[in-house]
C-alpha atoms as a PDB file:
ATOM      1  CA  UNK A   1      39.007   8.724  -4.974  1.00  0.00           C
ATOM      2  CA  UNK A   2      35.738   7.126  -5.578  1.00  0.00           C
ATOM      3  CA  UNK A   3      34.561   4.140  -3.391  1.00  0.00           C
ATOM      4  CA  UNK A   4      34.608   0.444  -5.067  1.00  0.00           C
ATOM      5  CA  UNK A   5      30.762   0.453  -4.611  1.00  0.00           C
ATOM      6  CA  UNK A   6      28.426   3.697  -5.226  1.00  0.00           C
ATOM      7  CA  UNK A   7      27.698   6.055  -2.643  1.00  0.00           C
ATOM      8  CA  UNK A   8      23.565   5.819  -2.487  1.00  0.00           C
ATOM      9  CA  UNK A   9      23.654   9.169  -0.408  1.00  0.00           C
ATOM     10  CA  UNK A  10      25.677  11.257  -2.705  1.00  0.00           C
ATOM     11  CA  UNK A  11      24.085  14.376  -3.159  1.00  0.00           C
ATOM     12  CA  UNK A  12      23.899  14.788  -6.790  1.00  0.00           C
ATOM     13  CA  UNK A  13      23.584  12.100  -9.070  1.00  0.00           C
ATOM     14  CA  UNK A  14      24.404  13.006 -13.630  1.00  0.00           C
ATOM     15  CA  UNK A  15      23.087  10.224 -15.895  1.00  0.00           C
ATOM     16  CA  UNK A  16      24.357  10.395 -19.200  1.00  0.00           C
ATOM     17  CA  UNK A  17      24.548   7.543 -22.397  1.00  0.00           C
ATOM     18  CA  UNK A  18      22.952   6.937 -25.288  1.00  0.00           C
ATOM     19  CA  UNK A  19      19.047   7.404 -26.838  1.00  0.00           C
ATOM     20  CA  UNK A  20      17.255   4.528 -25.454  1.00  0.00           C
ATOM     21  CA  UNK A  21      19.566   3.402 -22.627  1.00  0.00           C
ATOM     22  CA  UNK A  22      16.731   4.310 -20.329  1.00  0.00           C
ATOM     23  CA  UNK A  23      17.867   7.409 -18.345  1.00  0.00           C
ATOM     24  CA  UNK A  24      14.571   8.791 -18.256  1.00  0.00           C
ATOM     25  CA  UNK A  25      12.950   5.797 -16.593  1.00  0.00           C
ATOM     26  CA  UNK A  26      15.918   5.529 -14.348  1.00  0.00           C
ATOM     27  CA  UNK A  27      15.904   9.062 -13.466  1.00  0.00           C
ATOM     28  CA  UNK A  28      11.907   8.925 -12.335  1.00  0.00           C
ATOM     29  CA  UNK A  29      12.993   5.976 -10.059  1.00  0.00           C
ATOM     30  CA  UNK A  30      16.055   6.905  -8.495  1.00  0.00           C
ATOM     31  CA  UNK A  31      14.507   9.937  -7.490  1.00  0.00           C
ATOM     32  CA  UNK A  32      11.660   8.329  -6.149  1.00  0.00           C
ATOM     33  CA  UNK A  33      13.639   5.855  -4.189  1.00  0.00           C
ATOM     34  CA  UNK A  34      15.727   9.364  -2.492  1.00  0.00           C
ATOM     35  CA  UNK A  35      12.707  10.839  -1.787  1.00  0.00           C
ATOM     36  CA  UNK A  36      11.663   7.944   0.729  1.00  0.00           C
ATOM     37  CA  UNK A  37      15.389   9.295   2.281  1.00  0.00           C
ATOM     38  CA  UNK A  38      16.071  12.843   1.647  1.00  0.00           C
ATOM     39  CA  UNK A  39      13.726  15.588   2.726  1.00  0.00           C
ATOM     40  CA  UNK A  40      14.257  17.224  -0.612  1.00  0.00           C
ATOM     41  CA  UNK A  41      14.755  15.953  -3.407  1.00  0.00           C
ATOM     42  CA  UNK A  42      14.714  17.508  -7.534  1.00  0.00           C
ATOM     43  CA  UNK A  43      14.906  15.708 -11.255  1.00  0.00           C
ATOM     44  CA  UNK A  44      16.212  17.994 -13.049  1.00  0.00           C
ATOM     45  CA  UNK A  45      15.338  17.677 -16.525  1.00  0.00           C
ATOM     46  CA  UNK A  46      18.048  18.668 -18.738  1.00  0.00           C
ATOM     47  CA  UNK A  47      16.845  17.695 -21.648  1.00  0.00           C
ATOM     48  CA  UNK A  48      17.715  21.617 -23.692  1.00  0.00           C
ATOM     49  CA  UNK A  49      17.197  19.857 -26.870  1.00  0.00           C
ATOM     50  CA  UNK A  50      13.973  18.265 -27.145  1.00  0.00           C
ATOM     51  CA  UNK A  51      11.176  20.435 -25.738  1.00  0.00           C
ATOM     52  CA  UNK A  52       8.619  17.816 -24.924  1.00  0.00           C
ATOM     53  CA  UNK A  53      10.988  15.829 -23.074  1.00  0.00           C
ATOM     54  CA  UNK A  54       9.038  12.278 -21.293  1.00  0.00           C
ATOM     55  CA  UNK A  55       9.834  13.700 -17.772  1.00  0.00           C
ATOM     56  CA  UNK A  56       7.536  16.505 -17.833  1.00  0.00           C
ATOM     57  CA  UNK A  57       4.760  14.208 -18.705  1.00  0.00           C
ATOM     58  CA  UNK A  58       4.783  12.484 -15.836  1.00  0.00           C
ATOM     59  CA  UNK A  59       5.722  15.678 -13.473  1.00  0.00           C
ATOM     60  CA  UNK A  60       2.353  15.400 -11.779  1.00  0.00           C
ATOM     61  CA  UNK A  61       2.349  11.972 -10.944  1.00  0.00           C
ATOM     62  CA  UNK A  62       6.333  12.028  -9.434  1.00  0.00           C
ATOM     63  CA  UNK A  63       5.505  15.067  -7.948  1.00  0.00           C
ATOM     64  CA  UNK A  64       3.462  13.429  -5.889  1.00  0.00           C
ATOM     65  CA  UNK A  65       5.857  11.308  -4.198  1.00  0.00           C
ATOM     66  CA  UNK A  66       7.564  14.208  -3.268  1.00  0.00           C
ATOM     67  CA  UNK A  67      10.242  14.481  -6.193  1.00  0.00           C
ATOM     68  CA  UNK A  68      10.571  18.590  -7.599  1.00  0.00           C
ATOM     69  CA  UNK A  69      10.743  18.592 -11.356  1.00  0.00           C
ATOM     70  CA  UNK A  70      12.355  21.633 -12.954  1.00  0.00           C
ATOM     71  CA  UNK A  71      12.885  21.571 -16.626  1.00  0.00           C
ATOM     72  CA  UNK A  72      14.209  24.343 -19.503  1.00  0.00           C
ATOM     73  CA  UNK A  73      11.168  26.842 -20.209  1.00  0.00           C
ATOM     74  CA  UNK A  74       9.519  26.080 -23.365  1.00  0.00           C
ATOM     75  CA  UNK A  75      10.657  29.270 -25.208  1.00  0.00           C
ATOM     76  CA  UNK A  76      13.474  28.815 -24.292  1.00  0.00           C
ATOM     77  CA  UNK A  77      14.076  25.365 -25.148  1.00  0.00           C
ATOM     78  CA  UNK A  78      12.901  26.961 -28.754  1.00  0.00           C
ATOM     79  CA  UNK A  79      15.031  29.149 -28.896  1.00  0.00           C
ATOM     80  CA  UNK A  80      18.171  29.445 -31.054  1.00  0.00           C
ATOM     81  CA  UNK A  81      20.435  29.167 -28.118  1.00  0.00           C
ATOM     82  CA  UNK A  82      18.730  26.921 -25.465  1.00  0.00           C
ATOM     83  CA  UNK A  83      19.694  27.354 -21.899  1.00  0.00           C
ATOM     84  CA  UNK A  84      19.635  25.622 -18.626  1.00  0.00           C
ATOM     85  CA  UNK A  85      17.031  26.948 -16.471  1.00  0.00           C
ATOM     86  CA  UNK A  86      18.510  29.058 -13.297  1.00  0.00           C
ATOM     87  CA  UNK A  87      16.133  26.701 -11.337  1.00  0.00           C
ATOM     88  CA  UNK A  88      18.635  23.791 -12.652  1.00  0.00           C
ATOM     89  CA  UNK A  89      21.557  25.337 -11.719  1.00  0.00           C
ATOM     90  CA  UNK A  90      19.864  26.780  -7.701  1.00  0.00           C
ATOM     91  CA  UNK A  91      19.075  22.717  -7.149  1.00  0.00           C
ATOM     92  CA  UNK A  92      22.948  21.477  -8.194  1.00  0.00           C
ATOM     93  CA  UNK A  93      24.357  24.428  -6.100  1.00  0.00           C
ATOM     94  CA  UNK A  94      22.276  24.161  -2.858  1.00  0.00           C
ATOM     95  CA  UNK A  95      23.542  22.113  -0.666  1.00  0.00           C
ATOM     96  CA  UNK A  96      20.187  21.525   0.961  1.00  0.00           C
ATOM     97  CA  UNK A  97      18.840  19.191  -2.379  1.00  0.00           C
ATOM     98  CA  UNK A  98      19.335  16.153  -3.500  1.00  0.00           C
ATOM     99  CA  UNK A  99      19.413  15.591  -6.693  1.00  0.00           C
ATOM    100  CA  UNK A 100      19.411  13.709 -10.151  1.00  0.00           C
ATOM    101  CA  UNK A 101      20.133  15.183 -13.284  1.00  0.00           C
ATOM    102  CA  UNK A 102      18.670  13.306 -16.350  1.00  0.00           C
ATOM    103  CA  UNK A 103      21.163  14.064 -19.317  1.00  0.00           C
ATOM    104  CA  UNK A 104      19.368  13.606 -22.584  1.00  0.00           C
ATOM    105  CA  UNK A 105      19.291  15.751 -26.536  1.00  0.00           C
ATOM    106  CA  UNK A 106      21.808  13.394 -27.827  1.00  0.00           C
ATOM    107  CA  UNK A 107      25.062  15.657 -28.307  1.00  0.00           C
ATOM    108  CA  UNK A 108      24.142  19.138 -28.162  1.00  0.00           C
ATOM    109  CA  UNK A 109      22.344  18.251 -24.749  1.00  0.00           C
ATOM    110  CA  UNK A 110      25.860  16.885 -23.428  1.00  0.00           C
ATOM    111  CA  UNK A 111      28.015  19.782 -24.517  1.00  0.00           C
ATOM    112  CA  UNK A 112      26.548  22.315 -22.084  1.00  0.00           C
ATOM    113  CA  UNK A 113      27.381  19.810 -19.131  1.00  0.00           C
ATOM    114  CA  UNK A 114      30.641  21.712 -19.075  1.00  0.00           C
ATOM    115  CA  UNK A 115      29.517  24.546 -17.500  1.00  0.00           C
ATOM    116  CA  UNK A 116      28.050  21.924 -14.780  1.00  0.00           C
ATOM    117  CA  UNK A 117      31.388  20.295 -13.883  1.00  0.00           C
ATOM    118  CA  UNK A 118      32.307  22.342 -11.363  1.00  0.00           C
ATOM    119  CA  UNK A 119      28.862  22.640  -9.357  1.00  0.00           C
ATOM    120  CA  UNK A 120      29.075  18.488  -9.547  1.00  0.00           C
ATOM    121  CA  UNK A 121      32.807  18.486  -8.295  1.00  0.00           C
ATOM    122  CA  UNK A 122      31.835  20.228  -5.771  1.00  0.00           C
ATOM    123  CA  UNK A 123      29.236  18.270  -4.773  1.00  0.00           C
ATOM    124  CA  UNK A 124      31.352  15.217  -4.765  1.00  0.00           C
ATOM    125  CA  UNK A 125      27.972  14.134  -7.411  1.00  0.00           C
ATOM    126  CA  UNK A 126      27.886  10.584  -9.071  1.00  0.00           C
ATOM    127  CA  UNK A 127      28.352  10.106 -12.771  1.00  0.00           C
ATOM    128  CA  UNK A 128      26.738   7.322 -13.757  1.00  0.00           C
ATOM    129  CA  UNK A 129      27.069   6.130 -17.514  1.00  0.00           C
ATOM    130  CA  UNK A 130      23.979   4.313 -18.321  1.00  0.00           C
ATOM    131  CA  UNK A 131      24.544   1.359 -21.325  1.00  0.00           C
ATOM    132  CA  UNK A 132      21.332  -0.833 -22.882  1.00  0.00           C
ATOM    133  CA  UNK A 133      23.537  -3.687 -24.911  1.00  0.00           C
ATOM    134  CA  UNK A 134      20.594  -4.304 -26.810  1.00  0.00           C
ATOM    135  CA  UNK A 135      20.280  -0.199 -28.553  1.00  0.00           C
ATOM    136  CA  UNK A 136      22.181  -0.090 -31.865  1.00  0.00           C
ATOM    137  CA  UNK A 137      25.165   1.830 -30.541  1.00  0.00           C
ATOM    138  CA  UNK A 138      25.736   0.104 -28.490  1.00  0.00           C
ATOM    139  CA  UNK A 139      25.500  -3.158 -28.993  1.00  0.00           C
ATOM    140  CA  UNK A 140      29.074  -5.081 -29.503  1.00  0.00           C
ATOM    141  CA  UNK A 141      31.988  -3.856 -27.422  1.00  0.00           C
ATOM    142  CA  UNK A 142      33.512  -2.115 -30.121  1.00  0.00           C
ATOM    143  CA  UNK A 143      30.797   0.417 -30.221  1.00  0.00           C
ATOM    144  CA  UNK A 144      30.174   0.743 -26.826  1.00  0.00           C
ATOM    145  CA  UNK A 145      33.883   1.820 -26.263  1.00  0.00           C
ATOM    146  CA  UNK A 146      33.127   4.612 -29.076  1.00  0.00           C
ATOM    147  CA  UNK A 147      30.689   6.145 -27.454  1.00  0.00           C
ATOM    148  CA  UNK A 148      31.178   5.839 -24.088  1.00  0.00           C
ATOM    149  CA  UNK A 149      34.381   8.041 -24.851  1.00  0.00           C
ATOM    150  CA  UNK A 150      32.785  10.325 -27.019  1.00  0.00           C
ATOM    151  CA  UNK A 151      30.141  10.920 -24.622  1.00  0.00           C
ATOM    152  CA  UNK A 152      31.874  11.539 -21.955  1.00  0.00           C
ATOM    153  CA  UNK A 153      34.038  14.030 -23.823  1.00  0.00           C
ATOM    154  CA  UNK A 154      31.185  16.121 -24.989  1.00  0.00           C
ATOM    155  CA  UNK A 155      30.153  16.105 -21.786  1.00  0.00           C
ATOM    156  CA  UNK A 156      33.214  16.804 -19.993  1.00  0.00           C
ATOM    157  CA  UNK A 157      32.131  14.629 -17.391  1.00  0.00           C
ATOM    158  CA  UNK A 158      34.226  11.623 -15.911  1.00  0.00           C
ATOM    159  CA  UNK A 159      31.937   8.286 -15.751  1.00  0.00           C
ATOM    160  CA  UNK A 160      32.345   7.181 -12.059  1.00  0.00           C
ATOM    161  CA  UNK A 161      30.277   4.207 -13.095  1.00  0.00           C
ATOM    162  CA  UNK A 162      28.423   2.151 -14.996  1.00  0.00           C
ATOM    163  CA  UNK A 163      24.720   1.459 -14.872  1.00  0.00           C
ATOM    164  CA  UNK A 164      24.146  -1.852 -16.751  1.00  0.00           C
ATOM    165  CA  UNK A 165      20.132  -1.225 -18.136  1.00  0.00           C
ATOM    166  CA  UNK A 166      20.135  -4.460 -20.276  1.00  0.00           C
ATOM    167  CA  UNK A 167      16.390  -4.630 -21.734  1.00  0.00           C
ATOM    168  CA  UNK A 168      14.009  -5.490 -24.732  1.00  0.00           C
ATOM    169  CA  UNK A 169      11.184  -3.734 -22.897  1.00  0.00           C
ATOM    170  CA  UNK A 170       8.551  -6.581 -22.537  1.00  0.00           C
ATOM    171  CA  UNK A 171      10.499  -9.217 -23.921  1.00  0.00           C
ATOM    172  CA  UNK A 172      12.905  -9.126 -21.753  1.00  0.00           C
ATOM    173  CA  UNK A 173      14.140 -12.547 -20.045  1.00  0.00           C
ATOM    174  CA  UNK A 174      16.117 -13.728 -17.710  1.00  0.00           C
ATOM    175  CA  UNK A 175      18.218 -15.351 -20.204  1.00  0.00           C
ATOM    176  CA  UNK A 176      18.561 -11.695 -22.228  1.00  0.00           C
ATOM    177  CA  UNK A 177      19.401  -9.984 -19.329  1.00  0.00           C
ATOM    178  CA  UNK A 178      22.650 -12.259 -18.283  1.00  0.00           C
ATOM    179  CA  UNK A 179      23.489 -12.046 -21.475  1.00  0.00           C
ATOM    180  CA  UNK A 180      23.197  -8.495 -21.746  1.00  0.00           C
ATOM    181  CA  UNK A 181      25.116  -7.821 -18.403  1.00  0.00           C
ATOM    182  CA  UNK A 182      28.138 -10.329 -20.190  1.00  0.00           C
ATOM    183  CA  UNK A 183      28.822  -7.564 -22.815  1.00  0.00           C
ATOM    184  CA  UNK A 184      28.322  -4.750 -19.882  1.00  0.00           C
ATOM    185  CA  UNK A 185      30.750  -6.522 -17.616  1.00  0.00           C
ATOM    186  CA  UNK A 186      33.332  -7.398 -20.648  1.00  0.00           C
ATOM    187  CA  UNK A 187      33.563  -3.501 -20.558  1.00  0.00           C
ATOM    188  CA  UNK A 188      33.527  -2.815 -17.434  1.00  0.00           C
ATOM    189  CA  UNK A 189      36.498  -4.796 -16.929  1.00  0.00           C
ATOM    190  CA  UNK A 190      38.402  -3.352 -20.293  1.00  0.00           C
ATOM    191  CA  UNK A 191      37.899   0.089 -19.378  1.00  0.00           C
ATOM    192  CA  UNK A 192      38.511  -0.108 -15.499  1.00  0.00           C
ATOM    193  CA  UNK A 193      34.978   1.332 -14.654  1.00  0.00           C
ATOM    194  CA  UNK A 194      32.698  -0.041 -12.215  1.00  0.00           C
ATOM    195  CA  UNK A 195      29.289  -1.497 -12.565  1.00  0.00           C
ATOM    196  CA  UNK A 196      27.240   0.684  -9.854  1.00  0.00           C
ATOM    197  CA  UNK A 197      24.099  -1.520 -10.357  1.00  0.00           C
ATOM    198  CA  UNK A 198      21.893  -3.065 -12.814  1.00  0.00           C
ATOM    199  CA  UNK A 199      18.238  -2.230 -13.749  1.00  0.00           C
ATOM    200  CA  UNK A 200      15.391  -4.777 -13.904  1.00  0.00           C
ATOM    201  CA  UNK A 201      12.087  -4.334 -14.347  1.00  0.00           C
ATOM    202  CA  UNK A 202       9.377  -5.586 -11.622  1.00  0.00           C
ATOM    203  CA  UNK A 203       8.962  -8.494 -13.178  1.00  0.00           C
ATOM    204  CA  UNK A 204      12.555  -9.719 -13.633  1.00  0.00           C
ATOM    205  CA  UNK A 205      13.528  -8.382 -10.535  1.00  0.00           C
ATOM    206  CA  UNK A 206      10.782 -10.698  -9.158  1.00  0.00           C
ATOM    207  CA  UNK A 207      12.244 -13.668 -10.880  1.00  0.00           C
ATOM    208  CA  UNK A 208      16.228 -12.660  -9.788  1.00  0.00           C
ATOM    209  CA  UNK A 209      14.686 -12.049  -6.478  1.00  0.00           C
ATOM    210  CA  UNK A 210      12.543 -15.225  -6.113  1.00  0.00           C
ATOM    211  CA  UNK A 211      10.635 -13.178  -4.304  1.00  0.00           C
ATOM    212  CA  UNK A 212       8.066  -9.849  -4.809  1.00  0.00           C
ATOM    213  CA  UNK A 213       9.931  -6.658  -4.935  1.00  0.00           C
ATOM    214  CA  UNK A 214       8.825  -3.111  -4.040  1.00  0.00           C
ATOM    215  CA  UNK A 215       9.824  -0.905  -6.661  1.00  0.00           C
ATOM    216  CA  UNK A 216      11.929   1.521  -6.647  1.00  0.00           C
ATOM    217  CA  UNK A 217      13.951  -1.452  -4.817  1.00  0.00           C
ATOM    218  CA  UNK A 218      17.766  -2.068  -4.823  1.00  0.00           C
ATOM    219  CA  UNK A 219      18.864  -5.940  -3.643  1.00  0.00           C
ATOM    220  CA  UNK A 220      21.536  -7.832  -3.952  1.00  0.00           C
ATOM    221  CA  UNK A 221      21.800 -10.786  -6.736  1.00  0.00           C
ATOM    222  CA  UNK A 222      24.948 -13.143  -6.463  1.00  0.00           C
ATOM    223  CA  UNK A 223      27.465 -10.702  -7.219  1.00  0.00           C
ATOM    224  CA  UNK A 224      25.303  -7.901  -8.491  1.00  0.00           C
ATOM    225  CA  UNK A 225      23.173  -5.138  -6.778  1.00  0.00           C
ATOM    226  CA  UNK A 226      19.842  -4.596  -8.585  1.00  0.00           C
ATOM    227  CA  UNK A 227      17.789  -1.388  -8.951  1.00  0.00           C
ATOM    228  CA  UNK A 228      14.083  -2.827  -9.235  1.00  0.00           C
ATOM    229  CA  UNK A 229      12.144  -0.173 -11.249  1.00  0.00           C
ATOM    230  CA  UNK A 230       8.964   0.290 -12.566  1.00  0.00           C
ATOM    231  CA  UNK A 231       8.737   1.107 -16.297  1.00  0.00           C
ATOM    232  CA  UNK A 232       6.808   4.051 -17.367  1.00  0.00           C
ATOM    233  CA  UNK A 233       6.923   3.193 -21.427  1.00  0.00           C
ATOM    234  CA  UNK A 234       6.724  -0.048 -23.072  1.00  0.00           C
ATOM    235  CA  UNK A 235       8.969   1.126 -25.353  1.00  0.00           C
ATOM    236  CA  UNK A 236      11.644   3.014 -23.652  1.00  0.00           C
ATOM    237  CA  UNK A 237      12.512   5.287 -26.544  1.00  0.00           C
ATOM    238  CA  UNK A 238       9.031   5.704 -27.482  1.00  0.00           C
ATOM    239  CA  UNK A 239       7.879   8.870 -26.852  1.00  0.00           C
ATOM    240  CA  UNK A 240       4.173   8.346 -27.040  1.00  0.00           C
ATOM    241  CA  UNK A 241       1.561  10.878 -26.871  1.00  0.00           C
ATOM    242  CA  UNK A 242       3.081  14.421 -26.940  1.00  0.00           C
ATOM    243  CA  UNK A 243      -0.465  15.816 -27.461  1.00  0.00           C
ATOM    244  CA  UNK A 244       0.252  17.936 -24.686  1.00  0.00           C
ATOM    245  CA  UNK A 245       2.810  19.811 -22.620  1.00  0.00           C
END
């Protein structure tokens, strides 16, 4: 049985949800944060979909901090069938790595998950369900109930938890965000799955914080723990420049 609160250490962490929930820019920080923990550490893009998936345009710069990217090969990601890379599959198996998956290409990026299941069961890996109230599909309870189910059907994946990302990008307040996390926490509550954490940009974390955070940062907040992150698009679902590969 899973604890009440989310085991920061587990050794493989899934994030799966909807386009825009802001996986991506969660992925790039969680793995960042592990990396000041864990002597290795991969983001494992599994984005077999979408080719020119954001990750990989930033693999340089997380690379840096000591965070392995592996992503499907460009054929193959072209390809009539795509595949998981075998690097994707060494990572989840080796007990050595830590790592976080980064679940994107809406449905037919979920469905392969099943072959995963196993690898992350056992791995004892974290399944964390990321929901933005403020993306179209997910934006009254209703809807996020729909999906969440579907979702985690296609992906054959149990949610452990919930990852409350309530954001407008930029416009963002502090106002928004409570009243983002309401709707987040309504659900929570209706379908018996935790909140892990919530996400907040540098700036709002700042403000919950009263004081300056250190991104990637987790703190407590009254009754919440916040992930402090820095955002790598303005836009989350923007994909910007994909001049190049």
């Amino acid at each position: 049985m899973k604890p009440q609160f989310f085991d920061s250490s587990a050794p493989v962490t899934f994030l799966i949800g909807g386009t825009g929930a802001g996986k991506t820019e969660l992925s790039l920080n969680l793995s960042a944060w592990k990396s000041s923990r864990f002597d290795q550490v991969s983001l494992v893009d599994f984005d077999i979909v979408n080719p020119f998936f954001r990750v990989r345009k930033l693999k340089e710069q997380i690379e840096k901090l000591g965070v392995k990217i592996i992503f499907p090969d460009r054929r193959v990601a072209n390809g009539d069938i795509p595949g998981l890379p075998a690097a994707a599959w060494g990572a989840v198996e080796n007990p050595e790595v830590t790592v976080v998956c980064d679940i994107g290409g809406g449905e037919p990026g979920l469905r392969p998950l099943g072959r995963m299941k196993e690898l992350a069961d056992q791995r004892d890996a974290n399944v964390f369900f990321v929901i933005n109230p403020f993306r179209p599909d997910f934006s009254t309870l209703d809807k996020i109930e729909e999906n969440f189910y579907h979702m985690s059907n296609l992906s054959a994946m149990k949610a452990d938890y919930i990852v409350a990302n309530p954001n407008l990008s930029g416009e963002t307040s502090k106002e928004l965000f409570l009243e983002g996390m309401q709707t987040v926490r309504e659900f929570s509550k209706k379908s018996g799955v935790k909140i892990a954490f919530a996400v907040a940009d540098s700036v709002l974390a700042s403000e919950l914080k009263n004081s300056q955070v250190q991104v990637p940062e987790f703190f407590r907040w009254q009754d919440d723990l916040i992930f402090a992150i820095k955002r790598y698009w303005d836009i989350p679902w923007q994909f910007g420049d994909l001049s190049t590969y």
